[in-house]
C-alpha atoms as a PDB file:
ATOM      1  CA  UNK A   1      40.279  67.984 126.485  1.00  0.00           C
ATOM      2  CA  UNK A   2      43.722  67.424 125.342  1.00  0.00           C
ATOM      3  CA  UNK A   3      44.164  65.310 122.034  1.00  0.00           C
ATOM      4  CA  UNK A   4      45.803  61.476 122.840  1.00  0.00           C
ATOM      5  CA  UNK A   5      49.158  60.889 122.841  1.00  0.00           C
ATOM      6  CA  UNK A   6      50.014  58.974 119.652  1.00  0.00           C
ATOM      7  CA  UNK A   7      52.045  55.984 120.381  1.00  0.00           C
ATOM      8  CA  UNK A   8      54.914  55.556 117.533  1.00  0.00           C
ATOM      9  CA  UNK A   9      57.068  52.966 116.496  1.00  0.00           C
ATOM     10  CA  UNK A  10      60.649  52.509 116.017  1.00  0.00           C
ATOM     11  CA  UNK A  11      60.840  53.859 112.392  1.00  0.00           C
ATOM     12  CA  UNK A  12      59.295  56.934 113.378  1.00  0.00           C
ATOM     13  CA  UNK A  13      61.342  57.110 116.625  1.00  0.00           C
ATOM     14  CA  UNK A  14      64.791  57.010 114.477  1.00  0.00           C
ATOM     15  CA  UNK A  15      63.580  59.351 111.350  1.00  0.00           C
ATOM     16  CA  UNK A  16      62.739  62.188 114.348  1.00  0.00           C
ATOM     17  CA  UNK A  17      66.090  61.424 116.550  1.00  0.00           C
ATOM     18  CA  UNK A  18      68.132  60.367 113.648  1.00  0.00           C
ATOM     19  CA  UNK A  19      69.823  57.613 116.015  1.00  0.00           C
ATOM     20  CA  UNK A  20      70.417  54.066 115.099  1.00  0.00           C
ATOM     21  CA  UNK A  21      68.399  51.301 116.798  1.00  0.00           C
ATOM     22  CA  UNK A  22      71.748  50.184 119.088  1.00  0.00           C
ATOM     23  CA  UNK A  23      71.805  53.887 120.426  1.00  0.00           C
ATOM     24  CA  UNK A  24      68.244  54.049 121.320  1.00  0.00           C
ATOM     25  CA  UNK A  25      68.419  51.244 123.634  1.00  0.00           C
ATOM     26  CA  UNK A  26      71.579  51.813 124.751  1.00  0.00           C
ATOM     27  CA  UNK A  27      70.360  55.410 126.193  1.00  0.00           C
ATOM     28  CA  UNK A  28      67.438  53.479 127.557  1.00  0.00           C
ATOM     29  CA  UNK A  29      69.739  51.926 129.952  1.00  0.00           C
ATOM     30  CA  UNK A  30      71.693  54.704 130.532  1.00  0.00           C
ATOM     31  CA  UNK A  31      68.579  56.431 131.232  1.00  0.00           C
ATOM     32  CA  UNK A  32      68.782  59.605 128.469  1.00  0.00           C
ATOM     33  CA  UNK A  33      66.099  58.272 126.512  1.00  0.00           C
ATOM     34  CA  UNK A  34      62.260  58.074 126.783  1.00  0.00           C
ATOM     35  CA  UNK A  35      61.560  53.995 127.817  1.00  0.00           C
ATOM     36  CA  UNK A  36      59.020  52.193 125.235  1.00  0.00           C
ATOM     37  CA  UNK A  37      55.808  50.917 126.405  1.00  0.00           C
ATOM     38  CA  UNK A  38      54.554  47.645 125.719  1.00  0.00           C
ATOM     39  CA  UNK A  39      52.105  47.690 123.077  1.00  0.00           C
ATOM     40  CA  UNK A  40      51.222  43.695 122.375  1.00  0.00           C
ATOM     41  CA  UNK A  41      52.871  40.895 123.312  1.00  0.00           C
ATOM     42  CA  UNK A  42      55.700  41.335 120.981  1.00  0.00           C
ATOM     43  CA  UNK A  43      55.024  44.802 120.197  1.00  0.00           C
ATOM     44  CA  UNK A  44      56.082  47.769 121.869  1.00  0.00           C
ATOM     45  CA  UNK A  45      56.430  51.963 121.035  1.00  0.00           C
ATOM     46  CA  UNK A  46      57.230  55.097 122.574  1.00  0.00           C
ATOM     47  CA  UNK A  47      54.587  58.259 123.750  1.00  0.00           C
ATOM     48  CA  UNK A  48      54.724  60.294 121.013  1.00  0.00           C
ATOM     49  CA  UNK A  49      55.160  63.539 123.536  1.00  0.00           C
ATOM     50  CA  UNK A  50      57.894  61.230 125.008  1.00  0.00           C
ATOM     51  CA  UNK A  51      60.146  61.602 121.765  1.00  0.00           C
ATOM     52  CA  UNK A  52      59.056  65.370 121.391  1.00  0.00           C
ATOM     53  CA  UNK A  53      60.728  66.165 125.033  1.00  0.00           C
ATOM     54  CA  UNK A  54      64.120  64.431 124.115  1.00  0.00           C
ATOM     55  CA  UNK A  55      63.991  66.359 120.640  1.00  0.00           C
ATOM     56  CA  UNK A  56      63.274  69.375 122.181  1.00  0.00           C
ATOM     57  CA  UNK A  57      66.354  69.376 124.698  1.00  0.00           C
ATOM     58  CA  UNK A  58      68.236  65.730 124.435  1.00  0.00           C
ATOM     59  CA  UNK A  59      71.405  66.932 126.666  1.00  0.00           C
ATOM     60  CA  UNK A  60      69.329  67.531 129.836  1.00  0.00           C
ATOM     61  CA  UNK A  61      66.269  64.870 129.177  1.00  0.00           C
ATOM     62  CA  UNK A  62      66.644  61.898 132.078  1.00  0.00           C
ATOM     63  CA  UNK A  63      63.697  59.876 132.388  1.00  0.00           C
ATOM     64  CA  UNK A  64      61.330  60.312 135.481  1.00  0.00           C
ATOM     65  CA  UNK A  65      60.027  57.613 137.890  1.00  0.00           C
ATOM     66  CA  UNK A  66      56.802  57.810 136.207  1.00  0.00           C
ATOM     67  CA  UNK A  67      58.352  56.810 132.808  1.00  0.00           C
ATOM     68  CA  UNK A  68      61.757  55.071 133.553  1.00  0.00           C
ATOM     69  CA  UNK A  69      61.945  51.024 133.114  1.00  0.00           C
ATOM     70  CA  UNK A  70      64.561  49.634 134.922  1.00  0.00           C
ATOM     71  CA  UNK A  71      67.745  47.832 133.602  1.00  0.00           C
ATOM     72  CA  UNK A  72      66.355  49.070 130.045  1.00  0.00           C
ATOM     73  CA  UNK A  73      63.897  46.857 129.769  1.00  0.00           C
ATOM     74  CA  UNK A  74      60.512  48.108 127.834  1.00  0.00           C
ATOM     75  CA  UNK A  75      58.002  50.110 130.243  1.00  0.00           C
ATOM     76  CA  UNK A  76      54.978  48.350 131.004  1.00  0.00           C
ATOM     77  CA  UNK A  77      52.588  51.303 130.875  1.00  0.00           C
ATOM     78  CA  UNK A  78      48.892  51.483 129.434  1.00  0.00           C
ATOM     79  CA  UNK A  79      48.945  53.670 126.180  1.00  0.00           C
ATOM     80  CA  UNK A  80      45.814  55.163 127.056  1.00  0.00           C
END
């Protein structure tokens, strides 16, 4: 069984992409960056393997129909 995908938040998200807040969501809604899922009501984080895709090749990354929110807003996926 594969170990769970670690949901992180957006500290963690900017320390491993080493973009500001403004140009994570902006890429959201351009659709180059991994959509966030809601977490809580006013909570929300990305799939840690999510974040390790975009590092991993960030020119070619475009979010999938499985994972892409429209109009940037934040993915309404279960995190489990």
């Amino acid at each position: 069984m594969p170990a769970p995908d670690r949901i992180i938040r957006m500290e963690t998200v900017r320390a491993r992409t080493g973009l500001s807040r403004s140009t994570i969501y902006r890429k959201i809604k351009e659709g180059t960056f991994p959509p966030q899922l809601r977490i809580s009501i006013h909570g929300a984080g990305w799939r840690e393997s999510d974040i390790n895709s975009w590092v991993a090749n960030p020119v070619t990354w475009r979010a999938t129909n499985d994972n892409e929110a429209p109009d940037g807003k934040v993915a309404n996926h279960d995190a489990g």
